[in-house]
N, C-alpha and C. Protein backbone atom coordinates (compact mmCIF):
# COMPACT_ATOMS: atom_id res chain seq x y z
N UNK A 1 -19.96 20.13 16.35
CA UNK A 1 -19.83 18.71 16.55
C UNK A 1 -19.21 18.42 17.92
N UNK A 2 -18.47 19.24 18.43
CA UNK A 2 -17.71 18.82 19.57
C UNK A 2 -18.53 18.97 20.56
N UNK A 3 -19.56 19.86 20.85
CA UNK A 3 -20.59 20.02 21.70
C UNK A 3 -21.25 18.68 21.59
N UNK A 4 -21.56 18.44 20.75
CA UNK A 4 -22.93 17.40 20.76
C UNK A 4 -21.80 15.84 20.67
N UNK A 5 -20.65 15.59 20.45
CA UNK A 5 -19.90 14.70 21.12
C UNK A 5 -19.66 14.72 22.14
N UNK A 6 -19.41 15.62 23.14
CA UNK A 6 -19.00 16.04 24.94
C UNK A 6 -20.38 15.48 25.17
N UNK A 7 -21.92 15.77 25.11
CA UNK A 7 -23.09 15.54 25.81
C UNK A 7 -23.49 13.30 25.47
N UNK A 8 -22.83 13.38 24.54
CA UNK A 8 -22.94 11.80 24.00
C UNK A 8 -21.89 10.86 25.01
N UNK A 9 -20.73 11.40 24.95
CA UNK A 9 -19.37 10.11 24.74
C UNK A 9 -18.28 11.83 25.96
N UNK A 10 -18.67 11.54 27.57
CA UNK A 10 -17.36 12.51 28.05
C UNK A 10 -15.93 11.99 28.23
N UNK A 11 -15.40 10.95 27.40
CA UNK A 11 -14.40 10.03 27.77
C UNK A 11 -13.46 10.36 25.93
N UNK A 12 -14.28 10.92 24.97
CA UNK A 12 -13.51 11.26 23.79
C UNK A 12 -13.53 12.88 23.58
N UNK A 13 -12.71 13.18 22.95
CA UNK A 13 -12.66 14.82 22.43
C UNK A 13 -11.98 15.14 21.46
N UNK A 14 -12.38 15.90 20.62
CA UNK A 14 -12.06 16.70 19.51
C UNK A 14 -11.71 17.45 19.53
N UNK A 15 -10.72 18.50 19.21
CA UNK A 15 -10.16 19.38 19.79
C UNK A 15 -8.85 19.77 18.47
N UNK A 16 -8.74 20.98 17.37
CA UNK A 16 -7.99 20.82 16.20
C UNK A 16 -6.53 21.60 17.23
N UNK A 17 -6.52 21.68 17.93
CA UNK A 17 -5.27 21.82 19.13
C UNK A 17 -4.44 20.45 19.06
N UNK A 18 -5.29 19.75 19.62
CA UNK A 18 -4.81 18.16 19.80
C UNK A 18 -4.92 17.23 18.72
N UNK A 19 -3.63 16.82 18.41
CA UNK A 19 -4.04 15.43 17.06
C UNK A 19 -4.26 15.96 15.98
N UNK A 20 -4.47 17.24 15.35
CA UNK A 20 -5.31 17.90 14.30
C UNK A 20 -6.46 17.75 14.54
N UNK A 21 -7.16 17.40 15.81
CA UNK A 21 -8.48 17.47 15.54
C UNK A 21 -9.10 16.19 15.63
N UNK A 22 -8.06 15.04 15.63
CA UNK A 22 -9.06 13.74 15.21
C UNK A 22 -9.19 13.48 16.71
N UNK A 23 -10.01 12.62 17.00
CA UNK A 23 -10.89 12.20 18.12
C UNK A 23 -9.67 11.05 19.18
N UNK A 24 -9.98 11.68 20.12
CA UNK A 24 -8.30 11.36 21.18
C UNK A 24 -9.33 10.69 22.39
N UNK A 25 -8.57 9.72 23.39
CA UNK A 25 -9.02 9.63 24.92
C UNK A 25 -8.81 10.81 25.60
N UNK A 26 -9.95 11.42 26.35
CA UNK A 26 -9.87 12.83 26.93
C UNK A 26 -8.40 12.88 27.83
N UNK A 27 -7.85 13.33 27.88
CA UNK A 27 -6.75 13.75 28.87
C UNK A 27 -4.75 13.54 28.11
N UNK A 28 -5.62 12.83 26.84
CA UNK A 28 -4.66 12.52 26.14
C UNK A 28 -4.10 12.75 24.89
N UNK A 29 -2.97 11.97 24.12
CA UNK A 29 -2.87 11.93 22.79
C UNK A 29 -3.24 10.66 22.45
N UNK A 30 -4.13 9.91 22.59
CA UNK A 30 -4.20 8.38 21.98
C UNK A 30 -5.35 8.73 21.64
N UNK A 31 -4.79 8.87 20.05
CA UNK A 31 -6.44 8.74 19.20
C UNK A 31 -7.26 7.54 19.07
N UNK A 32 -8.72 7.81 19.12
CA UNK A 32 -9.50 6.69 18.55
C UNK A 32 -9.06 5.41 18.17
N UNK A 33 -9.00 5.90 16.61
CA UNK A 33 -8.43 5.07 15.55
C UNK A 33 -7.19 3.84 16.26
N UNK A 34 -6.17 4.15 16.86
CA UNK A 34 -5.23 3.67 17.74
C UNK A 34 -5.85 2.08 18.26
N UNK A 35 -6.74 2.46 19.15
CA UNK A 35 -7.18 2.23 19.96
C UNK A 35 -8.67 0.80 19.24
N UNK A 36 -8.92 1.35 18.48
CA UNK A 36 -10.20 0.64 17.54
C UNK A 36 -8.57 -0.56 16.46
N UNK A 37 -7.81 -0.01 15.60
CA UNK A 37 -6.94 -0.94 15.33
C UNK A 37 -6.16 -1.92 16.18
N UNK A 38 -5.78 -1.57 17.42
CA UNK A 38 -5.26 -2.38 18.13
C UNK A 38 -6.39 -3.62 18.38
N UNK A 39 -7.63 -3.53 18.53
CA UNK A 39 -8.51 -4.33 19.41
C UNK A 39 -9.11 -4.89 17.75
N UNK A 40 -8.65 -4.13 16.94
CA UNK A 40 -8.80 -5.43 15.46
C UNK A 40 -7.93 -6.49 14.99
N UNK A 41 -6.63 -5.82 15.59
CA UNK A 41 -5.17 -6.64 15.67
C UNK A 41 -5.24 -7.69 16.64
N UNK A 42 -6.73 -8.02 17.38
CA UNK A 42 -6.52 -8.46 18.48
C UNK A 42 -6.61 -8.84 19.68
N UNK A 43 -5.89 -7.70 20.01
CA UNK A 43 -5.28 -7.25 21.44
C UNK A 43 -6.35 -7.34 22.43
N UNK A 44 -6.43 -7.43 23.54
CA UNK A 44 -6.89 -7.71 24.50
C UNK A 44 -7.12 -6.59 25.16
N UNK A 45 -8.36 -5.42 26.05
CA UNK A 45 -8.18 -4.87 26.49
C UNK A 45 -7.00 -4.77 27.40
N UNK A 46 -6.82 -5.78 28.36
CA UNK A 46 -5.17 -5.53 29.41
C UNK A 46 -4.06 -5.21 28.78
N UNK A 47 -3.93 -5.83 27.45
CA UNK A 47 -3.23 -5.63 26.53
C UNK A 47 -3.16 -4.18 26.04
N UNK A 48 -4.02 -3.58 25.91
CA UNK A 48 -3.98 -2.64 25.04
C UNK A 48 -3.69 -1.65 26.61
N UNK A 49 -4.26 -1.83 27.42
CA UNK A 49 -3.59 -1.15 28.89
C UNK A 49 -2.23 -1.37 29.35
N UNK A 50 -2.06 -1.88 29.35
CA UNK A 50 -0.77 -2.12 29.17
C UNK A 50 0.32 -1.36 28.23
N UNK A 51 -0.37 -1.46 27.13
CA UNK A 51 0.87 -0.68 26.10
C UNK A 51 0.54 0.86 26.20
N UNK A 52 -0.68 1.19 26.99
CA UNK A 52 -1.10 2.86 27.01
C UNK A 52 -1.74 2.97 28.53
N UNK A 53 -1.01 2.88 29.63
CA UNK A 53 -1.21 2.74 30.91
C UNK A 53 -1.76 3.91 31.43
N UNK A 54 -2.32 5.20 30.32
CA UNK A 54 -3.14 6.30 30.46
C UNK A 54 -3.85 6.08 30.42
N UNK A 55 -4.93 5.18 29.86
CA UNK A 55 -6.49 4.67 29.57
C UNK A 55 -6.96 3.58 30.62
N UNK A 56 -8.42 3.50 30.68
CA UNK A 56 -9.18 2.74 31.06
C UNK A 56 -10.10 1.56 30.33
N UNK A 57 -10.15 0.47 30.77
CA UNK A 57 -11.02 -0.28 30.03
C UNK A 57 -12.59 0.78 29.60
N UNK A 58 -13.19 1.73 30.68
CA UNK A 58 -14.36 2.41 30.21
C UNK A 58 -13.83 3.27 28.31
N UNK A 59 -12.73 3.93 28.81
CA UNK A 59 -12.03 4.46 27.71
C UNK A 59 -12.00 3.43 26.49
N UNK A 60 -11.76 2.28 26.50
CA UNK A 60 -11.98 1.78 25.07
C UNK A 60 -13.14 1.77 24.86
N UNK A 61 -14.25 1.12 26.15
CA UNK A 61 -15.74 1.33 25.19
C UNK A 61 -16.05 2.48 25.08
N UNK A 62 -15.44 3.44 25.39
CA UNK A 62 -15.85 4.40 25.27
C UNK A 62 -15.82 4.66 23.42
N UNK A 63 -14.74 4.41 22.70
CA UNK A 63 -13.88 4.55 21.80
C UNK A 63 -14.75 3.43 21.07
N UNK A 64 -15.29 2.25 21.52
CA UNK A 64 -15.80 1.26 20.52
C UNK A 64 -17.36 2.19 20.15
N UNK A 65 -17.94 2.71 21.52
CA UNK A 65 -18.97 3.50 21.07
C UNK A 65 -19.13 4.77 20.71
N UNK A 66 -18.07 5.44 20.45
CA UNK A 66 -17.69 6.68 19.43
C UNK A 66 -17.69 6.32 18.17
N UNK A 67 -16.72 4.98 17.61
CA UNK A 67 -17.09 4.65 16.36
C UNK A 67 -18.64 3.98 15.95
N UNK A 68 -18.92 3.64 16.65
CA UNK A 68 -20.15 2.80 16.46
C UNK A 68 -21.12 3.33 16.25
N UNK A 69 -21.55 4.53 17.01
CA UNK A 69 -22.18 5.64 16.86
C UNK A 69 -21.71 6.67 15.32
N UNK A 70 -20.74 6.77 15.07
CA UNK A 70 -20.23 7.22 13.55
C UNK A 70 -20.26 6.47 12.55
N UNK A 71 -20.26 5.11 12.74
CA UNK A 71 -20.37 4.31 11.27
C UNK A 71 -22.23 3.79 11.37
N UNK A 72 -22.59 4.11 12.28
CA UNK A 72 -24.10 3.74 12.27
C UNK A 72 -24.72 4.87 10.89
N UNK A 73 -25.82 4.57 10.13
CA UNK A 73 -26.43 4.96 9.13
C UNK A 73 -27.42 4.10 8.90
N UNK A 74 -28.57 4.91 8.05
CA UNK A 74 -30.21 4.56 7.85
C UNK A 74 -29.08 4.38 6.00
N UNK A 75 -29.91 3.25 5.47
CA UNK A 75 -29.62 2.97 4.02
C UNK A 75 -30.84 3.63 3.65
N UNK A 76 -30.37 3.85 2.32
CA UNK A 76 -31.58 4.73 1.63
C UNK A 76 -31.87 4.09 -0.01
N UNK A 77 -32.72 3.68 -0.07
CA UNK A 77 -33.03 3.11 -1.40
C UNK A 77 -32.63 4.10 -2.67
N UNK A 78 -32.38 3.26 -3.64
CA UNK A 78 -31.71 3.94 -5.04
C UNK A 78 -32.49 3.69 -5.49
């Protein structure tokens, strides 16, 4: 999985070193998740730069299209 996330999204990483594993801004500890709750709470990209002056605005979309790409699914009839 981490291969075929690096060739998709080079701004997230997986890595069970870092975080346990859950999906971080590359260079960092600010997981995903973090980052996707704050901007549900809200927050304003500057905002959210601001409180994590390690990231980039590319870095959140980066992070909106990591999840987006993971909660995407084909429904399948029952």
């Amino acid at each position: 999985m981490k291969q075929e996330l690096n060739r998709h999204n080079e701004r997230i990483t997986i890595d069970p070193k870092v975080m346990i594993g859950k999906p971080v801004i590359k260079g960092t500890r600010i997981p995903v998740y973090v980052v996707l709750n704050l901007l549900g709470e809200g927050l304003a990209f500057e905002e959210i730069i601001r409180q994590y002056p390690d990231i980039t605005k590319q870095d959140i979309l980066a992070a909106i299209k990591f999840a987006a790409r993971f909660t995407n699914f084909e429904e399948v009839e029952a």
